[in-house]
N, C-alpha and C. Protein backbone atom coordinates (compact mmCIF):
# COMPACT_ATOMS: atom_id res chain seq x y z
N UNK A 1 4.88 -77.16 -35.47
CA UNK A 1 4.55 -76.18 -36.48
C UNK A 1 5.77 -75.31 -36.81
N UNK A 2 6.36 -74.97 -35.81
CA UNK A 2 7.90 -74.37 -36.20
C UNK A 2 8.62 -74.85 -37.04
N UNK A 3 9.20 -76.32 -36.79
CA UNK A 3 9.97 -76.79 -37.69
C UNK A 3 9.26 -76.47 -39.38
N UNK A 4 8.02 -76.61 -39.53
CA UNK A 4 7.48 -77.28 -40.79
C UNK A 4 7.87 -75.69 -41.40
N UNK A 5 7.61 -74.74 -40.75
CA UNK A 5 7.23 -73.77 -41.23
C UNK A 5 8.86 -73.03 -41.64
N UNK A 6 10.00 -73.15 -40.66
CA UNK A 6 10.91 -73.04 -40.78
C UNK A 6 11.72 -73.81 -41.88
N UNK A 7 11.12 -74.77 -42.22
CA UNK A 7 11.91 -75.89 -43.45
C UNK A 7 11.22 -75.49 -44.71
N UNK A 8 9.99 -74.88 -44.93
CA UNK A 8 9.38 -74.18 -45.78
C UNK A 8 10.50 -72.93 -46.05
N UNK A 9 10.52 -72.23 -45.67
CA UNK A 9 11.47 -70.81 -45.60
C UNK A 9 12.77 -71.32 -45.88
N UNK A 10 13.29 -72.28 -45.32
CA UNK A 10 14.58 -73.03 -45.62
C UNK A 10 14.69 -73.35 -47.31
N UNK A 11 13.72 -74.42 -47.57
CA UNK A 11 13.39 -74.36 -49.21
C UNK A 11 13.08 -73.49 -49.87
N UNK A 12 12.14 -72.71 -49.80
CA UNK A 12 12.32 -71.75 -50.88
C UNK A 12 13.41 -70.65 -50.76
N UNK A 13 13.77 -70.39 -49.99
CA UNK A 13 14.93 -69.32 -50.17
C UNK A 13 16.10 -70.12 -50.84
N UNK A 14 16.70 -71.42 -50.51
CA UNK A 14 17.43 -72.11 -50.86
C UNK A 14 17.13 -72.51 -52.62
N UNK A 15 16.19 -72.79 -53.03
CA UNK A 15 15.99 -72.67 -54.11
C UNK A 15 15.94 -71.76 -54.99
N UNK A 16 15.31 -70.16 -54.38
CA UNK A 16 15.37 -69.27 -55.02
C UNK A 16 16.27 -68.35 -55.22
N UNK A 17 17.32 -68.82 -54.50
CA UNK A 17 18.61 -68.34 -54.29
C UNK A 17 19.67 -69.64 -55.64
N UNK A 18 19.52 -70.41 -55.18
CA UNK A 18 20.17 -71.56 -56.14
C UNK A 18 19.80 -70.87 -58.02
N UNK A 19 18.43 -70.59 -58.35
CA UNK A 19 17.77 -69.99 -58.99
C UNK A 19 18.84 -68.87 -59.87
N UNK A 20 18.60 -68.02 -58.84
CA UNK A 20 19.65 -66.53 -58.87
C UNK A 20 20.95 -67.12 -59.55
N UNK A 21 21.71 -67.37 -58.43
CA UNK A 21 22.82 -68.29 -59.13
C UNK A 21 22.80 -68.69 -60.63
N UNK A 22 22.04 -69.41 -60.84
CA UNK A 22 22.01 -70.09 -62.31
C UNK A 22 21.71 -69.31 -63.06
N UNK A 23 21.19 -67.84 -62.75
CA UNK A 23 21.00 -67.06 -63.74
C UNK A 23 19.39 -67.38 -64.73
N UNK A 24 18.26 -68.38 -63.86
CA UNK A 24 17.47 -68.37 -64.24
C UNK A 24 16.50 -67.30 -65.09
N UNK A 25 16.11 -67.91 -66.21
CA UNK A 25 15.22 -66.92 -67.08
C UNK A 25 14.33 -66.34 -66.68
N UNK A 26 13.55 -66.70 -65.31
CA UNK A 26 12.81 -65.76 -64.68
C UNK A 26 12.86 -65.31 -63.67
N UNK A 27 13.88 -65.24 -63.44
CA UNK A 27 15.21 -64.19 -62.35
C UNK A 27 15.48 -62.88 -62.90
N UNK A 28 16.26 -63.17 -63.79
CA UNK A 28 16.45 -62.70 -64.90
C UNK A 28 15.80 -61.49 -65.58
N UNK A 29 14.65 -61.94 -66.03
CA UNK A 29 13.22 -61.21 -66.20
C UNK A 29 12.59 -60.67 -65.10
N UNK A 30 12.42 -61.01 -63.83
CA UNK A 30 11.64 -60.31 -62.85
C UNK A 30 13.07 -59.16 -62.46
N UNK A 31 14.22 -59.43 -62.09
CA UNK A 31 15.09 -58.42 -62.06
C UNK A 31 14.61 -57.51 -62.87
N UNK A 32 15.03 -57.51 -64.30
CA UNK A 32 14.85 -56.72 -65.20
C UNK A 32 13.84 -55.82 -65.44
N UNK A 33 12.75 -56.73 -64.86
CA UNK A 33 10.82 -55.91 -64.85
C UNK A 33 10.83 -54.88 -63.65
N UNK A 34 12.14 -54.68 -62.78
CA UNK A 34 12.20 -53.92 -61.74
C UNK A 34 13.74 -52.79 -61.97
N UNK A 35 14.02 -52.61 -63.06
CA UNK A 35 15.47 -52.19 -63.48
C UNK A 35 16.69 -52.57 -62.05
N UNK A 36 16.64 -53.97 -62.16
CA UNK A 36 18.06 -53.92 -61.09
C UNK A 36 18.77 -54.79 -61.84
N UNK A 37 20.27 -53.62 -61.97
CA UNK A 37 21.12 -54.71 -63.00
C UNK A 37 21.45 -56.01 -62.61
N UNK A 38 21.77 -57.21 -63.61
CA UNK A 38 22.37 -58.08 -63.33
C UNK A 38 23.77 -58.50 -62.41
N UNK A 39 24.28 -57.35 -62.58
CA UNK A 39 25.38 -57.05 -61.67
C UNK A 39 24.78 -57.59 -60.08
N UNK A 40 24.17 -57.64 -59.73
CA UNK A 40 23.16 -57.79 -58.01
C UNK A 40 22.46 -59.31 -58.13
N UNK A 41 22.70 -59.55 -59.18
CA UNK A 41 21.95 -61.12 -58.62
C UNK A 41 23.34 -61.61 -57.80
N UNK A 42 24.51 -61.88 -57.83
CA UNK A 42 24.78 -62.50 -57.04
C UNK A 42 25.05 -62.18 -55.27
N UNK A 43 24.82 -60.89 -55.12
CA UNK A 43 24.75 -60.49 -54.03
C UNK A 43 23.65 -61.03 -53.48
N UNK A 44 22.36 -60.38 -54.22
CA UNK A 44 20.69 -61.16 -53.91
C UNK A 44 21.10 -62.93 -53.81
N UNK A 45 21.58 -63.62 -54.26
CA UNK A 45 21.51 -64.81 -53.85
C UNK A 45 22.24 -65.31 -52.82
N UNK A 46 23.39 -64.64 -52.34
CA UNK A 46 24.18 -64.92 -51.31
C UNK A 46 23.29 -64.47 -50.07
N UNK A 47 22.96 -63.27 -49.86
CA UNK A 47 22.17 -62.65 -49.41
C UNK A 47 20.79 -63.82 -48.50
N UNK A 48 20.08 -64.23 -49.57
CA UNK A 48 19.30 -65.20 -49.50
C UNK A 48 19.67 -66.36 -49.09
N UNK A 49 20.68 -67.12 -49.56
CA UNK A 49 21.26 -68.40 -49.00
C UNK A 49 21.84 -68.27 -47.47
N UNK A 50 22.50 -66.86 -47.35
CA UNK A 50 23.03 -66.78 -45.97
C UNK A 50 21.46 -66.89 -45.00
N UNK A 51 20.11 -66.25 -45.33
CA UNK A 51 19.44 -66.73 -44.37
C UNK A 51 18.55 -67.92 -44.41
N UNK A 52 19.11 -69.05 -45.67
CA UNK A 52 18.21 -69.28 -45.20
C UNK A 52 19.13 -70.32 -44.13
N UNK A 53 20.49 -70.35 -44.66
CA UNK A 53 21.53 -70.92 -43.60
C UNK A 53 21.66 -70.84 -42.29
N UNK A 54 21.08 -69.32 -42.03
CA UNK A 54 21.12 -69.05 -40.87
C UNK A 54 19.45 -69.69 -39.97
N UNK A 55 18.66 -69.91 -41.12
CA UNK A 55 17.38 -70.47 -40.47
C UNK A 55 17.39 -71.72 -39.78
N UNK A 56 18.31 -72.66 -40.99
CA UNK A 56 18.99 -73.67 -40.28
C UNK A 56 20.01 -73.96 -39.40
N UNK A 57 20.85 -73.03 -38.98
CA UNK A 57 21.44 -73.41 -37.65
C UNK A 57 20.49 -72.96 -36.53
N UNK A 58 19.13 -72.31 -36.89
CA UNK A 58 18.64 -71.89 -35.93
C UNK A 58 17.96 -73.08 -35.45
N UNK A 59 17.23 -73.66 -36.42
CA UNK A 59 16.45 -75.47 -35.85
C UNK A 59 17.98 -76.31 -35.21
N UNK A 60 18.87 -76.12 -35.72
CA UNK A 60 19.86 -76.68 -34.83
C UNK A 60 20.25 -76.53 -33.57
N UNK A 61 20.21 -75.49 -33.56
CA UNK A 61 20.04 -75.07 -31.79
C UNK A 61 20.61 -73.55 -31.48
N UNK A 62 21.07 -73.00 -32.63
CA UNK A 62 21.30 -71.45 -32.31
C UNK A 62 20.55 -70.81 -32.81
N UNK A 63 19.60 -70.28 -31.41
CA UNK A 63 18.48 -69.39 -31.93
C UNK A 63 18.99 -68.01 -32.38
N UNK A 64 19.70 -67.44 -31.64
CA UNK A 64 20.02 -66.12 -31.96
C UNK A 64 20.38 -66.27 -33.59
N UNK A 65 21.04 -66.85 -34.32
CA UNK A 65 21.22 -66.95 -35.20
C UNK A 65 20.06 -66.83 -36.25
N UNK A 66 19.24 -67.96 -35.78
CA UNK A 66 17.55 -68.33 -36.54
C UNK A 66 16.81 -67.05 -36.52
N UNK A 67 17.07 -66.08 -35.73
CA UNK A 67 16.56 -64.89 -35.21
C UNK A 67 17.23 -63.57 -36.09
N UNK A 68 18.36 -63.49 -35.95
CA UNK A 68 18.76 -62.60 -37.00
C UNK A 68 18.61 -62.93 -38.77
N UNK A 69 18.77 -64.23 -38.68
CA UNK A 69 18.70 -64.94 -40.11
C UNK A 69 17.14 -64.32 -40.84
N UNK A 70 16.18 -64.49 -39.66
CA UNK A 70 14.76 -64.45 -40.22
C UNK A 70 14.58 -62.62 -40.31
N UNK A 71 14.92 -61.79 -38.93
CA UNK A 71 14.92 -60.58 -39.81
C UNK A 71 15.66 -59.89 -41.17
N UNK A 72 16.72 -60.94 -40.93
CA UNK A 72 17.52 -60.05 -42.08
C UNK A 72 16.98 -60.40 -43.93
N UNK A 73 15.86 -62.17 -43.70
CA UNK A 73 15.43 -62.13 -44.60
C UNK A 73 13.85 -60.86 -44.99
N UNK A 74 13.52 -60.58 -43.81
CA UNK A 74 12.13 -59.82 -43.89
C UNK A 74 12.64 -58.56 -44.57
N UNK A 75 13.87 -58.13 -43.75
CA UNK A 75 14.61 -56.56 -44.59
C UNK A 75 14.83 -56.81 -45.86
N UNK A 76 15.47 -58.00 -46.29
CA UNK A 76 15.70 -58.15 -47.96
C UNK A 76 14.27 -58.36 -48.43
N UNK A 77 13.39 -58.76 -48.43
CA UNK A 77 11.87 -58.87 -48.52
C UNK A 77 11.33 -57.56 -48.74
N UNK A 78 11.64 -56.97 -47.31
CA UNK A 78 10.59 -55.62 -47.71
C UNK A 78 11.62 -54.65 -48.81
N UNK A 79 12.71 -54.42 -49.09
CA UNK A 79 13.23 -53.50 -49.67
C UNK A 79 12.80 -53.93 -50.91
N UNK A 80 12.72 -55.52 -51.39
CA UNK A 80 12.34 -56.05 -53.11
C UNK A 80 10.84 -55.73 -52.82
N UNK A 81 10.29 -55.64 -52.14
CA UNK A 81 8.46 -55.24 -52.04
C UNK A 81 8.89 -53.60 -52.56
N UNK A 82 9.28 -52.93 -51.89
CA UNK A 82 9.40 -51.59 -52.18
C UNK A 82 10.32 -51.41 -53.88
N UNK A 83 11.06 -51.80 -53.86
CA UNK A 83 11.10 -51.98 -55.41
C UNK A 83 10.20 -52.17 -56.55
N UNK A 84 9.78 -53.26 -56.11
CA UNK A 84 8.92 -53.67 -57.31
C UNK A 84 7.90 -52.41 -57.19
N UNK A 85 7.17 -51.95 -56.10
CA UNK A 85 6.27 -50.70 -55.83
C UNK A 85 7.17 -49.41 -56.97
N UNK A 86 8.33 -49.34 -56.17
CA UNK A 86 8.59 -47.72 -57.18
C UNK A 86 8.63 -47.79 -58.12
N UNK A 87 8.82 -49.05 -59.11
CA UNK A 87 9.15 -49.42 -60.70
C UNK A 87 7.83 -49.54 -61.22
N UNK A 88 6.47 -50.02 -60.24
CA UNK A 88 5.45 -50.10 -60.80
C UNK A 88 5.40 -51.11 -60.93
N UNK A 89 5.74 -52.47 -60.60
CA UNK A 89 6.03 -53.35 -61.44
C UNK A 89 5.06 -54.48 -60.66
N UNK A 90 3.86 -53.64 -60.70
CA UNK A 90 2.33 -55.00 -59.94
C UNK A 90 2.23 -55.95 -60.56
N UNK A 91 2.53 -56.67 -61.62
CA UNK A 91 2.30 -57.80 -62.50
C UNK A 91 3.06 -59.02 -61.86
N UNK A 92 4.45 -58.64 -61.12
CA UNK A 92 5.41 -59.13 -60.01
C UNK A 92 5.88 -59.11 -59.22
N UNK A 93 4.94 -58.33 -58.54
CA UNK A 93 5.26 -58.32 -56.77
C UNK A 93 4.54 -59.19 -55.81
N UNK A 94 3.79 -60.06 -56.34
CA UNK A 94 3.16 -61.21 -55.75
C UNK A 94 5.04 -62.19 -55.45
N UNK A 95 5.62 -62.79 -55.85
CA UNK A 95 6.78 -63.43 -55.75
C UNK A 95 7.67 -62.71 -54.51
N UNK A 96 7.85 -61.24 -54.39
CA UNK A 96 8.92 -60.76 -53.33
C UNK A 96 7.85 -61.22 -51.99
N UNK A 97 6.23 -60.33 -52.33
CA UNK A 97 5.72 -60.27 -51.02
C UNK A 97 5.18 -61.68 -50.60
N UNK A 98 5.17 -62.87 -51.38
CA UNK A 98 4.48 -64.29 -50.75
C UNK A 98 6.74 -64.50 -50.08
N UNK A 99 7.44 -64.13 -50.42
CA UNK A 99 8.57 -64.43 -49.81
C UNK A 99 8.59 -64.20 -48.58
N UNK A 100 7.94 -62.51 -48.69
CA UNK A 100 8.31 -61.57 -47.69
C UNK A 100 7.33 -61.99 -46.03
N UNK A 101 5.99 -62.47 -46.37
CA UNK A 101 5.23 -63.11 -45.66
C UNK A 101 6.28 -64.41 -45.28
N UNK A 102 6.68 -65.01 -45.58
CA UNK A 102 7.44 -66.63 -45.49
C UNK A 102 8.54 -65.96 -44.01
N UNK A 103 8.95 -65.03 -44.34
CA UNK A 103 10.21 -64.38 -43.59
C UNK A 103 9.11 -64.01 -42.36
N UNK A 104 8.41 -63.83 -42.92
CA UNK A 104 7.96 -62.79 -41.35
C UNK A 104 7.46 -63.85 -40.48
N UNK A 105 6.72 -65.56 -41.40
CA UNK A 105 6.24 -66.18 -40.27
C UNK A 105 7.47 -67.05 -40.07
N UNK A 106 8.74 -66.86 -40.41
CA UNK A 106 9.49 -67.78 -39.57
C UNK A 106 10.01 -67.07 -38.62
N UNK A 107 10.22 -65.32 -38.55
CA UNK A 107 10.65 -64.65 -37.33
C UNK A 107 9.38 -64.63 -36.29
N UNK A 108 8.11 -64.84 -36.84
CA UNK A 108 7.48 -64.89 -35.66
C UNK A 108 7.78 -66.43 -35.07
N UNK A 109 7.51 -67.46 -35.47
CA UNK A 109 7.53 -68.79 -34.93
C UNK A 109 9.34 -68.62 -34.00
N UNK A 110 10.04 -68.31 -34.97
CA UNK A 110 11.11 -68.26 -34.64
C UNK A 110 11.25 -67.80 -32.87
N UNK A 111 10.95 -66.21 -32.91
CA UNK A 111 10.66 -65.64 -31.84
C UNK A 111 9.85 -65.92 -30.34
N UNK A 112 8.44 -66.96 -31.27
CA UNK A 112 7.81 -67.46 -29.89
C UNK A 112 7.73 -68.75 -29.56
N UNK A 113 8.76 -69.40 -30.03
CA UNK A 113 9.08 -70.79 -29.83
C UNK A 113 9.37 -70.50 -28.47
């Protein structure tokens, strides 16, 4: 169940980060529906790719890594949850917080492997 759940978190961050990058139209738009300039997508995607990189050296065999990787995605998680909250912006905060859940069950699996 670890792995599956960990390769889940692996893909979508990897994609939604790839996403960012390309400057996708509904990147783009959900940024925008939260006023964070464009200037920050590429931080947000590096950001994102570094864990989910770090998720994967963690199935490789460095947990500590898999371990910081997965909190540091839950912190980027909860701060875009709290965003989208102060902007108001309920129409799209389903997308940060189904992320933000993804992060939290790979630091738990992560943790009680």
């Amino acid at each position: 169940m670890y792995v599956i759940i960990t390769i889940v978190v692996i893909a979508a961050n990897g994609f939604i980060s790839i996403a960012t990058l390309a400057h996708a139209k509904f990147v783009i738009a959900n940024f925008g529906e939260v006023q964070v300039r464009p200037s920050v997508l590429p931080l947000a995607a590096v950001l994102q790719l570094a864990g989910a990189a770090g998720l994967l050296l963690g199935l490789l065999g460095w947990r500590a890594i898999g371990i910081a990787a997965a909190i540091g995605l839950v912190l980027f998680f909860v701060v875009a949850v709290i965003i989208h909250l102060r902007s108001r912006a309920f129409r799209s905060i389903s997308s940060p917080a189904i992320f933000l859940l993804l992060a939290i069950g790979a630091l738990l699996v992560e943790v009680l492997r």
